[in-house]
Protein backbone atom coordinates (compact mmCIF):
# COMPACT_ATOMS: atom_id res chain seq x y z
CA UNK A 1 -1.83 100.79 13.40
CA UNK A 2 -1.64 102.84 10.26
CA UNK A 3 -0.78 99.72 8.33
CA UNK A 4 -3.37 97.74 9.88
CA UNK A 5 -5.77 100.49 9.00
CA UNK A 6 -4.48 101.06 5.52
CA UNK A 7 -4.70 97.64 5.17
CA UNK A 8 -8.42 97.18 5.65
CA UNK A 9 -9.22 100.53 3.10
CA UNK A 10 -8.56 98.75 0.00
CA UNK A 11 -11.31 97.06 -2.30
CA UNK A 12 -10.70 93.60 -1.90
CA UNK A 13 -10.47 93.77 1.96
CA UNK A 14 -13.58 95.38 1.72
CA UNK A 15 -15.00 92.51 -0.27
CA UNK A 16 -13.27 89.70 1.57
CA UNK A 17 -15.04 91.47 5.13
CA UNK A 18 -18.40 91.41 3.58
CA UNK A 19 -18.46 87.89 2.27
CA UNK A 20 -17.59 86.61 5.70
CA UNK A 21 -20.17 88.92 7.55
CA UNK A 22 -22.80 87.11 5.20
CA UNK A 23 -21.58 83.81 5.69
CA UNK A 24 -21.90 83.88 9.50
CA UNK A 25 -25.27 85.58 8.56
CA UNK A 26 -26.16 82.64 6.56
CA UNK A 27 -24.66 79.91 8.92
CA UNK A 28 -26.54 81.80 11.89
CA UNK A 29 -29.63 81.02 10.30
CA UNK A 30 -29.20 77.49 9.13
CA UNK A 31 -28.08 76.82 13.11
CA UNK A 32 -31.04 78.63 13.99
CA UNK A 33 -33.60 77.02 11.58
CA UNK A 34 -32.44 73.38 12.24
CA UNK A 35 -32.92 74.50 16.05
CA UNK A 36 -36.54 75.09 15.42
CA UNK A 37 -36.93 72.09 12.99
CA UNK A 38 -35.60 70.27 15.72
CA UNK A 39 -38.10 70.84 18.08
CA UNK A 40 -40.82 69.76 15.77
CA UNK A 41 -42.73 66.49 16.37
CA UNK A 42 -42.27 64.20 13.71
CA UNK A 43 -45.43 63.68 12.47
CA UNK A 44 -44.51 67.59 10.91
CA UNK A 45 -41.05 66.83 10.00
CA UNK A 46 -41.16 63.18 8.96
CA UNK A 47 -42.59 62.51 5.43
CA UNK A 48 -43.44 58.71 3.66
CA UNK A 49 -41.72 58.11 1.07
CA UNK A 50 -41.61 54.32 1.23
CA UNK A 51 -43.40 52.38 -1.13
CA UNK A 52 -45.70 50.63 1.32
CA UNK A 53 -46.56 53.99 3.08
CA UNK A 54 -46.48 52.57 6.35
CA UNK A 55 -47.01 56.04 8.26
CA UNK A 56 -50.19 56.91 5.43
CA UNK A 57 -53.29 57.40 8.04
CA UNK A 58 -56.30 56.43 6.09
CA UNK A 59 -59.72 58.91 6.05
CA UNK A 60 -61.22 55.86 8.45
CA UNK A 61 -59.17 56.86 11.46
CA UNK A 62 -59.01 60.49 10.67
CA UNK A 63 -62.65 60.38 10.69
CA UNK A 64 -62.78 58.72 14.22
CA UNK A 65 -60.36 61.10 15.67
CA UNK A 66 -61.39 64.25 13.82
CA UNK A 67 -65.35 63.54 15.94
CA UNK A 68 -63.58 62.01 19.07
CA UNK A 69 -64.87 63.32 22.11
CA UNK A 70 -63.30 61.33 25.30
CA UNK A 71 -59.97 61.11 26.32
CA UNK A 72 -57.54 58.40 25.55
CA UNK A 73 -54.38 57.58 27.01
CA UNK A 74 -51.93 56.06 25.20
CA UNK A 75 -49.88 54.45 28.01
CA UNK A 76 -47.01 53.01 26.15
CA UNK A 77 -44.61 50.30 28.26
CA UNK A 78 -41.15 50.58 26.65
CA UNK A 79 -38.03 52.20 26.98
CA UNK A 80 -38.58 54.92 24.18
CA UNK A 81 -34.91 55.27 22.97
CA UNK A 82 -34.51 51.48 22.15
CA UNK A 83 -38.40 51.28 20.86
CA UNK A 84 -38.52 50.32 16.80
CA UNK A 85 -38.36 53.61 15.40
CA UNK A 86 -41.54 52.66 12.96
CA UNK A 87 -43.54 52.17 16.45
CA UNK A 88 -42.27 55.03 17.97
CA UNK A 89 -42.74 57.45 15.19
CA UNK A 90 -46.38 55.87 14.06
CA UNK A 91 -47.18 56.77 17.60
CA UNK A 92 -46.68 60.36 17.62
CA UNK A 93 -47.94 60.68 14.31
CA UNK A 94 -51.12 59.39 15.04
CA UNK A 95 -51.44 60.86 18.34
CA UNK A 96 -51.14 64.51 16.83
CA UNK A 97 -54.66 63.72 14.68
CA UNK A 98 -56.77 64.53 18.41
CA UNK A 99 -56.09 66.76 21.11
CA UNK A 100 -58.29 64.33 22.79
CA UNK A 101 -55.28 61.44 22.90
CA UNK A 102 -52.43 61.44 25.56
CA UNK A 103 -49.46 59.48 25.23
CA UNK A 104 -46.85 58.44 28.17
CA UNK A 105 -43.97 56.45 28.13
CA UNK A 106 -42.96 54.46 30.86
CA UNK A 107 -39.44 52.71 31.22
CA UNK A 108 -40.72 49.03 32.75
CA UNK A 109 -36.91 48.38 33.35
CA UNK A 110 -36.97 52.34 35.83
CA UNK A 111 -40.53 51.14 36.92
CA UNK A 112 -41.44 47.81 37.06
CA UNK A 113 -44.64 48.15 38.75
CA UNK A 114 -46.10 49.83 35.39
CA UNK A 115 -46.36 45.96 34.15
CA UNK A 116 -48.20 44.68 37.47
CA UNK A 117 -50.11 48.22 37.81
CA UNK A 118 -51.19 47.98 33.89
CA UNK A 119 -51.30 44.23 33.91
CA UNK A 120 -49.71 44.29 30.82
CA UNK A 121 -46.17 43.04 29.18
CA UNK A 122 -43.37 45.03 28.18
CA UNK A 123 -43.60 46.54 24.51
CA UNK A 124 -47.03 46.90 24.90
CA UNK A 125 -49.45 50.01 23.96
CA UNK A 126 -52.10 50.05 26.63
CA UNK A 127 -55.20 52.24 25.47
CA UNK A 128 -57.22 53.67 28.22
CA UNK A 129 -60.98 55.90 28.39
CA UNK A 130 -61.36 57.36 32.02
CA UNK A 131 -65.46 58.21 30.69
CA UNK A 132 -66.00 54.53 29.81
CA UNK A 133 -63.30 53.07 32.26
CA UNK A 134 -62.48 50.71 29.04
CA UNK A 135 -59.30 49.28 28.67
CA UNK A 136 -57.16 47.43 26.04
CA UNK A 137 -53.91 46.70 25.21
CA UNK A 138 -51.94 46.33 21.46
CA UNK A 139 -48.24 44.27 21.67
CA UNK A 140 -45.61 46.00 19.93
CA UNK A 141 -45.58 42.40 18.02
CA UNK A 142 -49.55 43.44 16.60
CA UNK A 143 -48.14 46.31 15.11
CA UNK A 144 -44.74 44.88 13.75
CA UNK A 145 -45.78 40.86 12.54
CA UNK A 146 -43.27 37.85 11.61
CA UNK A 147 -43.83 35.83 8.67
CA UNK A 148 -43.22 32.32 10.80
CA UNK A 149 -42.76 30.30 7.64
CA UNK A 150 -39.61 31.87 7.17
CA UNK A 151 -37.73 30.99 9.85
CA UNK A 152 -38.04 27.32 8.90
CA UNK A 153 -37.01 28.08 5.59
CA UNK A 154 -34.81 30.57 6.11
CA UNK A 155 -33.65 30.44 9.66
CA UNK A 156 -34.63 34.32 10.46
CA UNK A 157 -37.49 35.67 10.62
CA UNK A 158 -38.79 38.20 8.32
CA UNK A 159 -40.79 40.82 8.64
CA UNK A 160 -44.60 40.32 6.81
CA UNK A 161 -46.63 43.52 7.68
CA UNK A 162 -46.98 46.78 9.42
CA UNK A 163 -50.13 47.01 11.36
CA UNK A 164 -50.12 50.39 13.40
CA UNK A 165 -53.18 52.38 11.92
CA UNK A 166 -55.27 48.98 12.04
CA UNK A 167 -54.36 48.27 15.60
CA UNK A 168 -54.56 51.53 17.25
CA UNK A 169 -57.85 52.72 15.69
CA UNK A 170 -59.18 49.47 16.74
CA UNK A 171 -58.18 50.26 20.41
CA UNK A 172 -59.85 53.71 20.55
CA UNK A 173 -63.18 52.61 18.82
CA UNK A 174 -63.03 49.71 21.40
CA UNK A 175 -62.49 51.82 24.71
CA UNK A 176 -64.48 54.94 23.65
CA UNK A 177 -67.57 52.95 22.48
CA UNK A 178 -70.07 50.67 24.47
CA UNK A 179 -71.43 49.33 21.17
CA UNK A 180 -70.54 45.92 20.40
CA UNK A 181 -71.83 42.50 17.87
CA UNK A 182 -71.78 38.91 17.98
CA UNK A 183 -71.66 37.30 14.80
CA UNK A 184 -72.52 33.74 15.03
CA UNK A 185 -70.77 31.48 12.48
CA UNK A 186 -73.15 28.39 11.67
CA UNK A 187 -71.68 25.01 11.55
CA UNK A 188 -73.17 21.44 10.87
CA UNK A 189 -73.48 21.49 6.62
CA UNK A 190 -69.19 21.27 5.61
CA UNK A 191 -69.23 24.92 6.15
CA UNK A 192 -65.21 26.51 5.83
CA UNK A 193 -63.60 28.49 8.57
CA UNK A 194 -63.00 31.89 8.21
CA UNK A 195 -59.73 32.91 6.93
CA UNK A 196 -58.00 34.55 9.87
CA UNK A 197 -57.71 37.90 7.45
CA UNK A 198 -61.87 38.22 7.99
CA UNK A 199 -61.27 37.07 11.92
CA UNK A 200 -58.76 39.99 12.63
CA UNK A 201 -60.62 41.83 10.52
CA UNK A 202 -63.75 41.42 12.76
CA UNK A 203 -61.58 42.13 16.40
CA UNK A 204 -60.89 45.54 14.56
CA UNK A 205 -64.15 46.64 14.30
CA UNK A 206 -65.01 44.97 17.68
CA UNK A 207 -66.97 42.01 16.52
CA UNK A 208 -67.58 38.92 18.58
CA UNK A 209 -67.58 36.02 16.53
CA UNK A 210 -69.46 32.87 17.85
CA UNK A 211 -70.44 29.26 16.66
CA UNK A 212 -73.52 27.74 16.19
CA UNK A 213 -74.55 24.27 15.25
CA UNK A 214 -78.33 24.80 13.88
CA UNK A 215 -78.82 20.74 14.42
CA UNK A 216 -78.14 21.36 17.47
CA UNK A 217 -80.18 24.56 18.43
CA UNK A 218 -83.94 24.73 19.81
CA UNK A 219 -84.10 28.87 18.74
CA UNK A 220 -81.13 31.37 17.44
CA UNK A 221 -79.48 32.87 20.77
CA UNK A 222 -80.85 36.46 21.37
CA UNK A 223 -77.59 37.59 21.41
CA UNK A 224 -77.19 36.80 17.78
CA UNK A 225 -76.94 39.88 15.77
CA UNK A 226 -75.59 38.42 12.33
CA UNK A 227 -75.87 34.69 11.46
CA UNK A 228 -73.14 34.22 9.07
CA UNK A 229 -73.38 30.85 6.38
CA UNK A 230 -69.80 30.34 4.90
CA UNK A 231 -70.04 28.33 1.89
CA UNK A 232 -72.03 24.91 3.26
CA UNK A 233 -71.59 22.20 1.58
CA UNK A 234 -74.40 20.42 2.35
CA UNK A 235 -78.34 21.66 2.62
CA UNK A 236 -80.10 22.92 5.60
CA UNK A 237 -83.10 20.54 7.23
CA UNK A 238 -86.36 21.69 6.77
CA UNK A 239 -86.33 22.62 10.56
CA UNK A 240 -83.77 24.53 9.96
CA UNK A 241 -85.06 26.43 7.12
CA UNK A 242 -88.21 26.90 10.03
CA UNK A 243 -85.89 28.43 11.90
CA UNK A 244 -83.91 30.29 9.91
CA UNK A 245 -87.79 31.96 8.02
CA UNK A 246 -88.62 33.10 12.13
CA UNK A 247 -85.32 34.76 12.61
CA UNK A 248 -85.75 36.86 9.61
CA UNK A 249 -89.33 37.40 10.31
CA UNK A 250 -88.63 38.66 13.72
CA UNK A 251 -85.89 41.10 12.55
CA UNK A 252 -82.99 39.02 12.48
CA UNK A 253 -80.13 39.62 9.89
CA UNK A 254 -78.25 36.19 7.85
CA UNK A 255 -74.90 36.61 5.90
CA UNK A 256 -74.55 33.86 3.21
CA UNK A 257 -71.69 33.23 1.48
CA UNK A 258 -72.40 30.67 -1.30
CA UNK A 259 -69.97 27.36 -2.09
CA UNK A 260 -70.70 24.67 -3.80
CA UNK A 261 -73.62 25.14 -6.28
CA UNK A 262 -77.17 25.20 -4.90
CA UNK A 263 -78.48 22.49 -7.49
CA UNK A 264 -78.52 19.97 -4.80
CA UNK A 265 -79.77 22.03 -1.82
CA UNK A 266 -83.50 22.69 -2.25
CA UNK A 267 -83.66 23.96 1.22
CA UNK A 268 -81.08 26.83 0.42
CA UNK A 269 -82.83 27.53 -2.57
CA UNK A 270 -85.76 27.94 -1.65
CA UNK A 271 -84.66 30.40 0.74
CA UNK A 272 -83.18 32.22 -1.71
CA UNK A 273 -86.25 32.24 -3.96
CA UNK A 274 -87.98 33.76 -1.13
CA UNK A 275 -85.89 36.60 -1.27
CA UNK A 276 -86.36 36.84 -4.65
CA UNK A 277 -82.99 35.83 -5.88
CA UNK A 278 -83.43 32.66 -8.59
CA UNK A 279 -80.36 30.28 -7.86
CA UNK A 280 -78.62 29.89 -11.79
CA UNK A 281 -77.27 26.44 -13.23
CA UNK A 282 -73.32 26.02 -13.62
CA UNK A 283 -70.88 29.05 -13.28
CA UNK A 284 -70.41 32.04 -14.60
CA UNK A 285 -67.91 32.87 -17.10
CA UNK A 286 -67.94 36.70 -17.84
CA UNK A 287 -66.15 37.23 -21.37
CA UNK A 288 -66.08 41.41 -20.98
CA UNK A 289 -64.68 41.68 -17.44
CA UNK A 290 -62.89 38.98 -16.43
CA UNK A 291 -58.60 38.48 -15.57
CA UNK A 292 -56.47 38.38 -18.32
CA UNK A 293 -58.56 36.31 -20.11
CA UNK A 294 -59.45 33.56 -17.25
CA UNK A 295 -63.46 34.35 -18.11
CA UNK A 296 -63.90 32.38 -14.38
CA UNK A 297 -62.05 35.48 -12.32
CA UNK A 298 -64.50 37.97 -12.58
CA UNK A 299 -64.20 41.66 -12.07
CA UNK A 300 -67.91 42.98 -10.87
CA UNK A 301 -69.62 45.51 -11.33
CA UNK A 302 -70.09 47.20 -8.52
CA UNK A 303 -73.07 49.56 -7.46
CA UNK A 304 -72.09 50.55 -3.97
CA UNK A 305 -73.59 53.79 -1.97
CA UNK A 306 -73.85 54.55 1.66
CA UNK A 307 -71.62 51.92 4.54
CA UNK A 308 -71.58 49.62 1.18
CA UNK A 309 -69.48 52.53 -0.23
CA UNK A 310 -66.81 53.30 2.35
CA UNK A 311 -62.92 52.78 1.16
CA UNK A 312 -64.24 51.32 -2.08
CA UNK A 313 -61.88 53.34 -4.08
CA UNK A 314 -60.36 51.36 -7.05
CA UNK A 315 -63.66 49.67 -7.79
CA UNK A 316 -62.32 46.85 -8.22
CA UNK A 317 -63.54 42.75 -6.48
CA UNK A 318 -62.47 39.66 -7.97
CA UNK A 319 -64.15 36.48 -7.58
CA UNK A 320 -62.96 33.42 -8.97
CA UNK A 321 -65.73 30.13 -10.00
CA UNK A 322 -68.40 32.02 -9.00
CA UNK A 323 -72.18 30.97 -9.32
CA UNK A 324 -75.23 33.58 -9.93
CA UNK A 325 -78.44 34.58 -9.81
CA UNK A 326 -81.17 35.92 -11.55
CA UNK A 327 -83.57 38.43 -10.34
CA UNK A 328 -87.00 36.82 -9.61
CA UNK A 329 -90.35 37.71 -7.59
CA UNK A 330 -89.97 38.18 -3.60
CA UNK A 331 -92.30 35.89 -1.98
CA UNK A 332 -93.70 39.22 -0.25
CA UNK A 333 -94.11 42.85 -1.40
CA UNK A 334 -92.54 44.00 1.67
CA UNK A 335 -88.70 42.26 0.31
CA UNK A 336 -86.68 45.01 -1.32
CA UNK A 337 -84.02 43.11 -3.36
CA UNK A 338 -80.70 45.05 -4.20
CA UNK A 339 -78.11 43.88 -6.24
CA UNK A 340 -74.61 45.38 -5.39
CA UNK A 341 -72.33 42.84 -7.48
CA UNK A 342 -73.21 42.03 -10.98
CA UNK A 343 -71.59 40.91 -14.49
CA UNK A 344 -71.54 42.76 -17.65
CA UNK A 345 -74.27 41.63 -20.32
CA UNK A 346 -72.02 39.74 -22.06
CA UNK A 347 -72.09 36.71 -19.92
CA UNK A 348 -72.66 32.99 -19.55
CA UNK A 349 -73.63 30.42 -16.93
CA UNK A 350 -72.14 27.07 -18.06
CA UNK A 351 -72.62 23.88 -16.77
CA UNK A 352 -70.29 20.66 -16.42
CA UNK A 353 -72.25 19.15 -19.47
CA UNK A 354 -71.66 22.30 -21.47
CA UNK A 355 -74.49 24.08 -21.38
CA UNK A 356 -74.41 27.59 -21.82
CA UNK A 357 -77.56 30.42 -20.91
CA UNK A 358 -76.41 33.95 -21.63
CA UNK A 359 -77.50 37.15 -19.97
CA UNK A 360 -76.11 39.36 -16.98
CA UNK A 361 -76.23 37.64 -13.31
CA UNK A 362 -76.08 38.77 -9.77
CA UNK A 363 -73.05 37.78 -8.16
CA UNK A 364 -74.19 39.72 -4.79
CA UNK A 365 -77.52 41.30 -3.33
CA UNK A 366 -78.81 42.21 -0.14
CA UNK A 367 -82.79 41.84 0.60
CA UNK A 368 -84.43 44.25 3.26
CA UNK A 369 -87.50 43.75 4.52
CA UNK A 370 -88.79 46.03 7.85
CA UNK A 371 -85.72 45.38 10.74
CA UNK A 372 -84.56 42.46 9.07
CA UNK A 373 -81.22 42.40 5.98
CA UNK A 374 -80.57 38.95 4.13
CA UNK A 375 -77.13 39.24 2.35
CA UNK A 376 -75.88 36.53 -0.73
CA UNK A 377 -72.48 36.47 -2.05
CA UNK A 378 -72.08 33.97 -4.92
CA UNK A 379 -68.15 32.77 -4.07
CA UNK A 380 -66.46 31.78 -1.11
CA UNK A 381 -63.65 33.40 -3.16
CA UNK A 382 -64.81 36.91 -1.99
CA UNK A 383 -62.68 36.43 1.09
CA UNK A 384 -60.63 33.38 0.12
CA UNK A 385 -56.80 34.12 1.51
CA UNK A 386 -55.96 32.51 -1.72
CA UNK A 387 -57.34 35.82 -3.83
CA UNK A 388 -57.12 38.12 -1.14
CA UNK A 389 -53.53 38.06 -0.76
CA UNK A 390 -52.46 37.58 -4.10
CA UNK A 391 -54.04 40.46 -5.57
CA UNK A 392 -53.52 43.23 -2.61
CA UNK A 393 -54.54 45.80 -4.58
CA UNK A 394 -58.40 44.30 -4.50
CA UNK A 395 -61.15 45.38 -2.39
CA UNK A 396 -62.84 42.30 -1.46
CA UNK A 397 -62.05 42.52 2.24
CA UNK A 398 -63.46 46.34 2.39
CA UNK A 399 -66.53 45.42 0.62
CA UNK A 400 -67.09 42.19 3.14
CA UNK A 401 -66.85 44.00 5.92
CA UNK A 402 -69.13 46.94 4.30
CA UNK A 403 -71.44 44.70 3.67
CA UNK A 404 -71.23 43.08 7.19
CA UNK A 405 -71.28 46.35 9.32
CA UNK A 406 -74.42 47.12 6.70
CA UNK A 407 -76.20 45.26 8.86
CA UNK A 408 -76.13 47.38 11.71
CA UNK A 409 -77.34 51.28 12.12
CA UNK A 410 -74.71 52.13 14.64
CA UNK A 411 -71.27 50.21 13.64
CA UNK A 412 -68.76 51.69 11.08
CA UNK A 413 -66.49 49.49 9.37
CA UNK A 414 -63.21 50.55 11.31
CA UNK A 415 -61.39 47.25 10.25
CA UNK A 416 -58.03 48.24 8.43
CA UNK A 417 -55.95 46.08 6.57
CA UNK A 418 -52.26 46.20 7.67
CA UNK A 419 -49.52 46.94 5.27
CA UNK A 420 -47.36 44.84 3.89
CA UNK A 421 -43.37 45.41 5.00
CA UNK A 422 -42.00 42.88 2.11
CA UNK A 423 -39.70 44.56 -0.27
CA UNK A 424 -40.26 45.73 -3.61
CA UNK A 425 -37.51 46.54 -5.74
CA UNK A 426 -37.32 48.25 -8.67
CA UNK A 427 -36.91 46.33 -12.19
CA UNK A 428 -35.67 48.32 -15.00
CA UNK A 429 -34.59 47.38 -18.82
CA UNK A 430 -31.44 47.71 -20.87
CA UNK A 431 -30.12 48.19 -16.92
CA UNK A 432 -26.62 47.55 -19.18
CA UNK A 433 -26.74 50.44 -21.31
CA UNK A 434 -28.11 52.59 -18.45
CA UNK A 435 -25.00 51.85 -16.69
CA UNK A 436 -22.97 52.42 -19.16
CA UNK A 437 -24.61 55.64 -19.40
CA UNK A 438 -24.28 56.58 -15.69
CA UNK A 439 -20.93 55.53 -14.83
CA UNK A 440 -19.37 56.87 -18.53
CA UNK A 441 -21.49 59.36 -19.99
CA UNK A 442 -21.98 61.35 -16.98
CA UNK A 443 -18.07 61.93 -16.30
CA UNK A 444 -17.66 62.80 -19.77
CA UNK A 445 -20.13 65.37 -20.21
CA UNK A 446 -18.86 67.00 -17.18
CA UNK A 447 -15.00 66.94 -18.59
CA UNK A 448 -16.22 68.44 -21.74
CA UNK A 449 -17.95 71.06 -20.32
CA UNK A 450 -15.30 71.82 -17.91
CA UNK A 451 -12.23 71.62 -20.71
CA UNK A 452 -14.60 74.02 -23.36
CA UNK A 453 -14.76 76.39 -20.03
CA UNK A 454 -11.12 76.52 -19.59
CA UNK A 455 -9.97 77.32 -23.20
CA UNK A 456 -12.81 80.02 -23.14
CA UNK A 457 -11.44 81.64 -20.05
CA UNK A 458 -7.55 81.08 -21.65
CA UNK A 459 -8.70 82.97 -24.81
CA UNK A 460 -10.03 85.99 -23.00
């Protein structure tokens, strides 16, 4: 016993005892931290590094959830362990924004009368208000999307975009709110279908979309709250233009989108001068902002305020061939014209023969007058899937749909683009030399140092 004891007296025993008190001190508390940090949800404990920030939450949805004031159940039909962990994680993420929003999972292989109880699939988000007694439902295959095209190309299928944010905000605005549109889509001049970008776009922010043939039409249906022109290519009828002057005199609200140029549509024109928007000759070419020298893809100005203003961040529309218009005299002191897209000064509208008139044009304008909103965009292009998904760093899209839900006193734009799940990857120059660097220089710095450490230590 004496040895032991004697043995335990000296210095270095007394050292050696206290360095492995403290490291059981530390190791206790690392075990006892990553107990805690285990326990934490993972909207606390998760953060987004990826380049497409699929987890981001955008001010839109924090908004809705930060003033929601019914419950919503988040009733999600999946076995939660085999769930994509994107879905599962988005979830609880975006759950933890309002006390006001429950979720459940329910196993429909443990409980298969969830699916004929919820009347819903498997891998399926159903959204539920008990105030409104609204339901809806969002398919795991919403949130996660398939780019089709590559399967026949490919033989897989790869994944296009991540649309969680878009799809579940959607949901609560749609079973918390007994608001709702019909936008009715006129048909009969060559007009273009909507790209299904604007369509999805419109189920987001709970828009019913509609068509309507005005040759074919005695009166606009009452339930019309937007007529929406997407570029005709042909002219309205003078009973149409009849038509068309009573629904804005009675309060009704018309969305046109301009195509081809107005030179042979009187009818359109006219309506336009009305308005107080004079119809220009050619297109415009815009030789101070414009892309990369193409003087035909213009970048607008933009002078946005108010619902026109929301998510407009970067500033920056493109529109490609556009047309424009000149501010003129409304037909009627009570019009209030306001242009929100225009080009610089240094500008030209040039026809096919060459002509050129210089000056600055409006390329988009919206005319108020009492209850009633008349809204011209000069280029189809605005919302052309051609532009929009080229360039995703635009804000056509946002401003569209500002401009649509404009119309209306008590409709936010809650439409949110998805994001996109293709991969970037990095590109670097001279990746050679950086190599070179990394798998070389690196060692040898580190055997220097080490070999100028060991002759110091030898000489002392």
């Amino acid at each position: 016993m004496g040895k032991i004891k004697n043995l335990f007296s000296t210095v270095s025993s007394r050292q050696g005892s206290y360095s492995l008190a403290m490291t059981a001190v530390v190791i206790g508390i690392v075990v006892f931290i990553n107990l805690i940090a285990g326990r934490l949800p993972s909207s606390l404990k998760q953060i987004d590094i990826s380049t497409n920030n699929i987890y981001e939450i955008t001010d839109t949805s924090r908004d809705l959830l930060k003033d929601l004031d019914k419950g919503v159940d988040f009733t999600v039909l999946a076995e939660k362990s085999s769930a994509d962990e994107r879905i599962r994680n988005f979830i609880e993420k975006y759950a933890a924004l309002s006390s006001h929003i429950n979720v459940e999972w329910i196993d429909p292989v443990l409980h298969p009368s969830a699916l004929t109880e919820y009347e819903a699939e498997s891998d399926t988000i159903v959204a539920s208000c008990p105030d409104t007694e609204k339901t809806t439902t969002v398919s795991f295959q919403d949130i996660i999307t398939y780019d089709e095209m590559s399967y026949y190309t490919t033989g897989s299928l790869t994944e296009s975009e991540f649309d969680g944010e878009g799809q579940l905000t959607s949901a609560v605005n749609y079973v918390t709110t007994d608001v709702s549109k019909t936008i009715y889509t006129v048909s009969g001049h060559g007009e273009s279908s909507l790209p299904s970008s604007v369509t999805d776009l419109m189920e987001k922010s709970s828009f019913t979309t509609e068509e309507l043939n005005l040759m074919m039409a005695s009166s606009i249906p009452e339930d019309c709250d937007l007529l929406l022109f997407y570029a005709p290519s042909a002219d309205i009828s003078e009973d149409e233009l009849n038509l068309l002057t009573s629904y804005m005199e009675d309060g009704g609200n018309v969305f046109f989108i301009q195509g081809e140029d107005l030179t042979d549509m009187p009818n359109f024109s006219s309506l336009m001068e009305t308005y107080g928007l004079q119809p220009s000759q050619g297109y415009i070419a815009d030789m101070q902002r414009s892309y990369q020298g193409n003087y035909y893809y213009i970048f607008p100005l933009l002078s946005v305020s108010g619902d026109l203003a929301e998510n407009i961040e970067s500033q920056m529309v493109l529109l490609a061939n556009a047309h424009g218009f000149t501010e003129g005299t409304p037909a009627r002191d009570t019009i209030t014209l306001t242009p929100f897209m225009t080009t610089s000064s240094n500008s030209y509208a040039v026809t096919e023969d060459g002509n050129t008139e210089e000056g600055s044009y409006i390329l988009g304008a919206a005319a108020t007058e009492n209850d009633s909103r008349f809204t011209v965009i000069s280029s189809s292009s605005m919302i052309d899937e051609t532009i929009t998904s080229q360039f995703t760093n635009i804000e056509n899209l946002s401003l569209f749909m500002n401009a649509v839900t404009a119309n209306f006193d008590d409709v936010e734009n809650l439409s949110i683009e998805a994001k996109s799940l293709q991969l970037e990857n990095n590109t670097m120059q001279y990746t050679g030399l950086i190599g070179i660097v990394a798998i070389v220089g690196i060692p040898v710095i580190f055997l220097i140092y080490g070999l100028w450490r060991w002759i110091k230590r030898r000489k002392a």
